[in-house]
PDB file of N, CA and C in Angstrom:
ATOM      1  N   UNK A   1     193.906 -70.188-165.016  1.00  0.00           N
ATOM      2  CA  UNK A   1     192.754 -69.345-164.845  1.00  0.00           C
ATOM      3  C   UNK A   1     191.963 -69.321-166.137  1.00  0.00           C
ATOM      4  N   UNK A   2     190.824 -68.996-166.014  1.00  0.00           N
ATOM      5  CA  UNK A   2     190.029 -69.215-167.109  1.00  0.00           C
ATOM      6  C   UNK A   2     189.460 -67.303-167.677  1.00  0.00           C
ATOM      7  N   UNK A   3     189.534 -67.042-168.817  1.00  0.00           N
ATOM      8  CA  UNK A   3     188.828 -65.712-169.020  1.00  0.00           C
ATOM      9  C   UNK A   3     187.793 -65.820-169.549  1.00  0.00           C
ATOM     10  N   UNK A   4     186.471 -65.362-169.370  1.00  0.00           N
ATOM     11  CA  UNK A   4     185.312 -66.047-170.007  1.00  0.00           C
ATOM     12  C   UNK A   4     185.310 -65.355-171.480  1.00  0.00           C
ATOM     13  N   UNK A   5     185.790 -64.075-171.261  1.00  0.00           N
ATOM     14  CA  UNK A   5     185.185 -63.022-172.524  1.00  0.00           C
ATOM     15  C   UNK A   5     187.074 -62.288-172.660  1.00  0.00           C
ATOM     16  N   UNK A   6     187.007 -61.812-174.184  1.00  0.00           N
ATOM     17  CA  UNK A   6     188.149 -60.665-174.193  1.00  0.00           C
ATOM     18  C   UNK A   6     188.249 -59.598-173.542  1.00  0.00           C
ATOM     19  N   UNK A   7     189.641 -59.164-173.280  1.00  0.00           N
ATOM     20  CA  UNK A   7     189.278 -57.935-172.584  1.00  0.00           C
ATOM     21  C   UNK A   7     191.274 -58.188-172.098  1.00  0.00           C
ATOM     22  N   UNK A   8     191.431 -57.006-171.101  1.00  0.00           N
ATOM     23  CA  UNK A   8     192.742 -56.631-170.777  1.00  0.00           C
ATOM     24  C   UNK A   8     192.270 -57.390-169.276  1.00  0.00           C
ATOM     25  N   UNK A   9     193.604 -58.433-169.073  1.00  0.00           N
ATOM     26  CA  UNK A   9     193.877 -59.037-167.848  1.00  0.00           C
ATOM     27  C   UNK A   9     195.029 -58.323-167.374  1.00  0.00           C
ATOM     28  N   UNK A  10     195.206 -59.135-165.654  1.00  0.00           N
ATOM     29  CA  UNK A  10     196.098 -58.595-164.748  1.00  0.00           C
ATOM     30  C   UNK A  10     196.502 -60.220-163.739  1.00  0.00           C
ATOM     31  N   UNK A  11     197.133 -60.431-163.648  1.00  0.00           N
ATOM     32  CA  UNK A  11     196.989 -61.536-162.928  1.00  0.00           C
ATOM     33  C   UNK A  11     198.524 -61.142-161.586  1.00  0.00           C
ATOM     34  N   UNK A  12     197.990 -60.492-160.260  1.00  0.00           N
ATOM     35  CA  UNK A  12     199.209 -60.359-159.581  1.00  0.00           C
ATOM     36  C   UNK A  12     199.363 -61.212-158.013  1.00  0.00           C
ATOM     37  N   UNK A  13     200.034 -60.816-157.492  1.00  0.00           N
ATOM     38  CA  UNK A  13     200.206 -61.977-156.295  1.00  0.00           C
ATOM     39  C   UNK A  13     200.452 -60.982-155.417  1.00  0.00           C
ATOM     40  N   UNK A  14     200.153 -61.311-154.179  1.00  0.00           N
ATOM     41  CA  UNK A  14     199.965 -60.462-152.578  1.00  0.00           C
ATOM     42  C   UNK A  14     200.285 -60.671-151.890  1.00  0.00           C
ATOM     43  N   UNK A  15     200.960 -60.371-150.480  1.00  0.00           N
ATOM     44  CA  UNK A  15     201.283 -61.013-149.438  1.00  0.00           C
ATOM     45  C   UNK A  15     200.411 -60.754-148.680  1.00  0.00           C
ATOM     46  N   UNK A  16     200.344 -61.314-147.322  1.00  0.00           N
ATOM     47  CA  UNK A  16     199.211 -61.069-146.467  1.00  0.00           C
ATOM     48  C   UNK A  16     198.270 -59.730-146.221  1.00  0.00           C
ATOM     49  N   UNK A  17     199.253 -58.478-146.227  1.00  0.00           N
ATOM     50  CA  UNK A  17     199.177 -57.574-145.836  1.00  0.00           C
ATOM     51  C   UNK A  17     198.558 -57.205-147.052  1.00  0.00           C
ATOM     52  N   UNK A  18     197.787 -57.461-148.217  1.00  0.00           N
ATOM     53  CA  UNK A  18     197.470 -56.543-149.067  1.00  0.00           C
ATOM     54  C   UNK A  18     198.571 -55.857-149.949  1.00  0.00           C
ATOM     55  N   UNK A  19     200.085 -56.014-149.740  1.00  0.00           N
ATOM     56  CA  UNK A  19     201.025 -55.533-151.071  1.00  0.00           C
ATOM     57  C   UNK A  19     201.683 -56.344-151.829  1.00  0.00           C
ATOM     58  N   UNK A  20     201.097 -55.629-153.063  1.00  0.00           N
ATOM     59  CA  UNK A  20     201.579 -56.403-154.298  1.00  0.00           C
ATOM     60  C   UNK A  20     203.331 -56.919-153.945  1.00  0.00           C
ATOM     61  N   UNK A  21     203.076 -58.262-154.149  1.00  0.00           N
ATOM     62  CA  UNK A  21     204.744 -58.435-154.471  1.00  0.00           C
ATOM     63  C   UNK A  21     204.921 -59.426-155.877  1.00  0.00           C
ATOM     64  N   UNK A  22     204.486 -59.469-156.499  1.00  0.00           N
ATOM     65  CA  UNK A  22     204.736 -59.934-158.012  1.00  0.00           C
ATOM     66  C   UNK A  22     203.460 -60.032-159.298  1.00  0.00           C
ATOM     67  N   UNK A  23     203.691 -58.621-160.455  1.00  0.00           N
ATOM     68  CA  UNK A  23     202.991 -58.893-161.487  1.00  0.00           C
ATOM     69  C   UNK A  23     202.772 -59.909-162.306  1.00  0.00           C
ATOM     70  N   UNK A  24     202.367 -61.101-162.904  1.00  0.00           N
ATOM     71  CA  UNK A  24     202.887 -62.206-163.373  1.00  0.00           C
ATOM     72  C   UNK A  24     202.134 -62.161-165.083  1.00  0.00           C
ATOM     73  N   UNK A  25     200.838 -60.933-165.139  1.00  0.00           N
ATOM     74  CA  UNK A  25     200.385 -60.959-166.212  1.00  0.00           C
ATOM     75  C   UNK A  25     199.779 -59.700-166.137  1.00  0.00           C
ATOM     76  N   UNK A  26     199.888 -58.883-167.720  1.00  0.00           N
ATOM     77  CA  UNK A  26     199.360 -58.087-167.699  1.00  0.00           C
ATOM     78  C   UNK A  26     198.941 -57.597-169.261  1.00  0.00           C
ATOM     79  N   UNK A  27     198.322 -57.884-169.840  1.00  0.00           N
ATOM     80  CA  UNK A  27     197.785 -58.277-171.178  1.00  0.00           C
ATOM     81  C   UNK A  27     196.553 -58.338-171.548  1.00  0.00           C
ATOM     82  N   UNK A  28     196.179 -57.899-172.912  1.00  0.00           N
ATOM     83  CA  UNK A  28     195.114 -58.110-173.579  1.00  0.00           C
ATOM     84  C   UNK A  28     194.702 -59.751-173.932  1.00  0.00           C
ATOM     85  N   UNK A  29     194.061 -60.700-173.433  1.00  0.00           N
ATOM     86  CA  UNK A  29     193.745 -61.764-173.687  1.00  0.00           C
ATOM     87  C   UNK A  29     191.874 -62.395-174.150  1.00  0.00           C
ATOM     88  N   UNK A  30     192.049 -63.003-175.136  1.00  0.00           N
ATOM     89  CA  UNK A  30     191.093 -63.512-175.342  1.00  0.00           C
ATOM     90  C   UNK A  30     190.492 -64.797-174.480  1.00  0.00           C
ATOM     91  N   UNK A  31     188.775 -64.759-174.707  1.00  0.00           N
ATOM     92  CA  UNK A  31     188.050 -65.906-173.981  1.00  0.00           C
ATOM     93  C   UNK A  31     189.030 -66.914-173.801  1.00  0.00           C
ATOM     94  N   UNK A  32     189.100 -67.860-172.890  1.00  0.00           N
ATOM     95  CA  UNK A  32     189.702 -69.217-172.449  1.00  0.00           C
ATOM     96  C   UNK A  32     190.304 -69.842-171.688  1.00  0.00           C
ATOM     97  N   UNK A  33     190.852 -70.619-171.320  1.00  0.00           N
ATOM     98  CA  UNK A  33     192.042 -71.199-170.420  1.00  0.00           C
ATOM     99  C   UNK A  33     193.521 -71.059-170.186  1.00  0.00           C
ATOM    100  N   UNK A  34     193.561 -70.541-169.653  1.00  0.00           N
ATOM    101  CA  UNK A  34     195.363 -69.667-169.272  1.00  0.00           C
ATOM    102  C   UNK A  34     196.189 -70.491-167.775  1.00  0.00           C
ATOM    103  N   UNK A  35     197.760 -70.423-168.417  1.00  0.00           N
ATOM    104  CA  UNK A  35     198.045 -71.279-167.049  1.00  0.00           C
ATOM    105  C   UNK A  35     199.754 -69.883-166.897  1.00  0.00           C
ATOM    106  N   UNK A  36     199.612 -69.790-165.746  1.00  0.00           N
ATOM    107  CA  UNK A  36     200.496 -68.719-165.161  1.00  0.00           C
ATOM    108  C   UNK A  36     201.692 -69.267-164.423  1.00  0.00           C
ATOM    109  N   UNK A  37     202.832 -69.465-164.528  1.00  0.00           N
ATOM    110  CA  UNK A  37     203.595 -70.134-162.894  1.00  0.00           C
ATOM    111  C   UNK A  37     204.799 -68.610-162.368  1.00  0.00           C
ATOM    112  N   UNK A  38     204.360 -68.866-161.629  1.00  0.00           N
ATOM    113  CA  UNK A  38     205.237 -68.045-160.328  1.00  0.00           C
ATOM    114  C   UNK A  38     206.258 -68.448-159.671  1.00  0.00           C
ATOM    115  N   UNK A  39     207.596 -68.053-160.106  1.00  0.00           N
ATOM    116  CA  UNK A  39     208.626 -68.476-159.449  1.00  0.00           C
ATOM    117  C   UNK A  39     209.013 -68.311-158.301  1.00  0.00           C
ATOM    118  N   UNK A  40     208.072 -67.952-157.328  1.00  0.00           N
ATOM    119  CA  UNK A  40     208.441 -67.585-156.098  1.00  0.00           C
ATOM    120  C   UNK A  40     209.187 -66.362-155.689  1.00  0.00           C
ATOM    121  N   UNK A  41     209.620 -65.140-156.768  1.00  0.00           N
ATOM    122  CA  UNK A  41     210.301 -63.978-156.730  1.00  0.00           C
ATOM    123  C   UNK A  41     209.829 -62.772-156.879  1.00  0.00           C
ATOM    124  N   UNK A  42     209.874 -61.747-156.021  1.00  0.00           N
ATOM    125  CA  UNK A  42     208.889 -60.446-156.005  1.00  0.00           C
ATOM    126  C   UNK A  42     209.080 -60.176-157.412  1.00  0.00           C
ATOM    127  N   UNK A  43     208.615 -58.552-157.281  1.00  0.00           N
ATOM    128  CA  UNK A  43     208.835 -57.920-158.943  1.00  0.00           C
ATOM    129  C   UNK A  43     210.116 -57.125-159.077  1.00  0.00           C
ATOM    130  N   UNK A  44     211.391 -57.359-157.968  1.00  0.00           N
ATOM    131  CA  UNK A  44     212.580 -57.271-158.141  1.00  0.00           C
ATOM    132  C   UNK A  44     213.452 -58.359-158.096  1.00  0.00           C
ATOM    133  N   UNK A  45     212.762 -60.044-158.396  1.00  0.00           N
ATOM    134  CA  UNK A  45     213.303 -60.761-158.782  1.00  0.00           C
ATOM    135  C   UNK A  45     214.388 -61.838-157.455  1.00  0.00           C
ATOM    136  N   UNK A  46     213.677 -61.156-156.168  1.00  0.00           N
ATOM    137  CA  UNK A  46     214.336 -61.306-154.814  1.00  0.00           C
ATOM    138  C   UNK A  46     213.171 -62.605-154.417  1.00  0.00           C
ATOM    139  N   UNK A  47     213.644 -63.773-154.379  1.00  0.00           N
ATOM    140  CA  UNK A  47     212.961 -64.846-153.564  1.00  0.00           C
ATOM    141  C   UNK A  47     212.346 -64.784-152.367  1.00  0.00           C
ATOM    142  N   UNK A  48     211.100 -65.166-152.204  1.00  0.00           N
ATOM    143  CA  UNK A  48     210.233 -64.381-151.398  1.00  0.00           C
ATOM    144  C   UNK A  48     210.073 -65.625-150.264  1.00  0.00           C
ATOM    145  N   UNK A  49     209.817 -65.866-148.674  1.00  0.00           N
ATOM    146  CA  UNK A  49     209.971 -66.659-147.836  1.00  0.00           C
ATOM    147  C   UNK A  49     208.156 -67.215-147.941  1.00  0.00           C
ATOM    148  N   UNK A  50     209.175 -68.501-147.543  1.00  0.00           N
ATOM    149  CA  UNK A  50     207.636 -69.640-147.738  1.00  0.00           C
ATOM    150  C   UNK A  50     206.407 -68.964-146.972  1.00  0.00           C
ATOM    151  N   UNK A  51     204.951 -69.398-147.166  1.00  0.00           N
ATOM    152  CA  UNK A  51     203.923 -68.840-146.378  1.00  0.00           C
ATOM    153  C   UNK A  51     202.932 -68.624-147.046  1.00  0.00           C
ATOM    154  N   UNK A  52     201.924 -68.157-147.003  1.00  0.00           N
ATOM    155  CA  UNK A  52     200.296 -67.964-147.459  1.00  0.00           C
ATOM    156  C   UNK A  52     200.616 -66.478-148.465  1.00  0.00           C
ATOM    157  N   UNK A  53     200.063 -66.762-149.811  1.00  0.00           N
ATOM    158  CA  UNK A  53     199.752 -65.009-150.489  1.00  0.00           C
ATOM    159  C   UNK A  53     198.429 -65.732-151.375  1.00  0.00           C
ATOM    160  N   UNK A  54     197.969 -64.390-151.526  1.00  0.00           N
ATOM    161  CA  UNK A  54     196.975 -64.738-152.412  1.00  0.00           C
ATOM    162  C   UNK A  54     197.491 -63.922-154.023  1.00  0.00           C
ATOM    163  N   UNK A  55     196.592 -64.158-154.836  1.00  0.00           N
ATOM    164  CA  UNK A  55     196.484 -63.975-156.676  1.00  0.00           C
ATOM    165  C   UNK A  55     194.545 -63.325-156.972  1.00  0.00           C
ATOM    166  N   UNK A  56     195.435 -61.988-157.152  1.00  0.00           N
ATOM    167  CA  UNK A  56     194.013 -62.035-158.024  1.00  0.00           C
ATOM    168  C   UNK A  56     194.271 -62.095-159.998  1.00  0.00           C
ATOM    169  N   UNK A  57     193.056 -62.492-160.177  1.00  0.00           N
ATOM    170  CA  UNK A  57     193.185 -62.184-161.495  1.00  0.00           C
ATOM    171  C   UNK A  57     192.012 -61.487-162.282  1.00  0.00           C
ATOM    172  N   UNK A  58     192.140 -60.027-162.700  1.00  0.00           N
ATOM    173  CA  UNK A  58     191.511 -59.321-162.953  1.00  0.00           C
ATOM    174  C   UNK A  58     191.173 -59.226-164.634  1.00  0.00           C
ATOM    175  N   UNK A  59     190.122 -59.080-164.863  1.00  0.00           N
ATOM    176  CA  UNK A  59     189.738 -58.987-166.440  1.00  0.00           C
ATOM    177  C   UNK A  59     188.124 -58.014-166.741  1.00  0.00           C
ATOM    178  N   UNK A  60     188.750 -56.813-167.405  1.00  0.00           N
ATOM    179  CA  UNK A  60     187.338 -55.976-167.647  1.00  0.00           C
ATOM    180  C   UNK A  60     187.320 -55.375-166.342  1.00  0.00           C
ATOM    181  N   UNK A  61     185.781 -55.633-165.930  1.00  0.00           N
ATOM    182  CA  UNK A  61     185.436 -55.308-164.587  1.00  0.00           C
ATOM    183  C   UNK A  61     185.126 -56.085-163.384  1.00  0.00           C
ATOM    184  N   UNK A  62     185.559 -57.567-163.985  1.00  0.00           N
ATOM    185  CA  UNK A  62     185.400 -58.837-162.915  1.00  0.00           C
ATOM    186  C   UNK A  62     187.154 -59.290-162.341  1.00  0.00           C
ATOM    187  N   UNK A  63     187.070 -60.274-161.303  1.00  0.00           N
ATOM    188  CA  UNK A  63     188.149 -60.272-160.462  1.00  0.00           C
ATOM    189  C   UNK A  63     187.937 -61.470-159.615  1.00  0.00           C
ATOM    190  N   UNK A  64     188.750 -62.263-159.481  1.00  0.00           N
ATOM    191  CA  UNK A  64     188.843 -63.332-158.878  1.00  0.00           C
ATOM    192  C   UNK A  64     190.071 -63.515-157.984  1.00  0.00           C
ATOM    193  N   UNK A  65     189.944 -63.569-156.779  1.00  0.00           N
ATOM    194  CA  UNK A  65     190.979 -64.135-156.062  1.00  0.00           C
ATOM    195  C   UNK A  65     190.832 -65.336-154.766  1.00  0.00           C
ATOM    196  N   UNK A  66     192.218 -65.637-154.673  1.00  0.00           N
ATOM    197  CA  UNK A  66     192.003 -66.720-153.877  1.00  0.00           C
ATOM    198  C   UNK A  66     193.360 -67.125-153.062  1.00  0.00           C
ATOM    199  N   UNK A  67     193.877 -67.781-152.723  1.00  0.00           N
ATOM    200  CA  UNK A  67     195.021 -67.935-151.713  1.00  0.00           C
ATOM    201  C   UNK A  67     195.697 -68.846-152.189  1.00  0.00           C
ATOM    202  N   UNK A  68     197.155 -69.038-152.169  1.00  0.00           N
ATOM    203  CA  UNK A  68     198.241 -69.657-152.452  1.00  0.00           C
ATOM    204  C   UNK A  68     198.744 -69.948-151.493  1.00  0.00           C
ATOM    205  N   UNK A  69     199.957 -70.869-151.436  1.00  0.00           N
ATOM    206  CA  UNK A  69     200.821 -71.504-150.008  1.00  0.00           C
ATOM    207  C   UNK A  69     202.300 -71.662-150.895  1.00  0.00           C
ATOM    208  N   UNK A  70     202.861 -70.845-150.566  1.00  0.00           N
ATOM    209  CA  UNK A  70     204.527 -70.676-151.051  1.00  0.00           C
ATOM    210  C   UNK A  70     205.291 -71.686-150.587  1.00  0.00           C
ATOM    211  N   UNK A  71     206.176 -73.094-150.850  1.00  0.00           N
ATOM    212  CA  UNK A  71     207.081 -73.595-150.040  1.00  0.00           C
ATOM    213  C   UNK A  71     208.205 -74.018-150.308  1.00  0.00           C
ATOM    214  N   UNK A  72     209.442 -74.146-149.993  1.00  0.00           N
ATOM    215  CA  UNK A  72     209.976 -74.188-150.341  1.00  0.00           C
ATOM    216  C   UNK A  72     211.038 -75.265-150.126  1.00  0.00           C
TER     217      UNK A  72
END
């Protein structure tokens, strides 16, 4: 993901339904290019079944999301 400007990011992952199931970033980061990987495990570390979630990644007051495909 790219941050254009500084500021406090969030970068989390969703399942269909709109609930969070894994924080993966949550930090003060400067302008640039950032690479995140997701092990496939909620935020209790429980392996999560293949299928569609999306990621947003939040910074300041802007927000980007988009859809993922889990497989396994």
């Amino acid at each position: 993901y790219a941050i254009p400007e500084y500021g406090q990011v969030q970068v989390v992952v969703y399942d269909l339904l709109g609930r969070m199931v894994r924080e993966l970033v949550k930090q003060e980061q400067g302008k640039g290019q950032y690479e995140v990987e997701w092990n496939g495990c909620n935020q209790n570390g429980t392996p999560v079944s293949s299928g569609i979630y999306f990621y947003r990644v939040q910074w300041n007051n802007r927000a980007h999301s988009d859809k993922l495909i889990m497989l396994k």
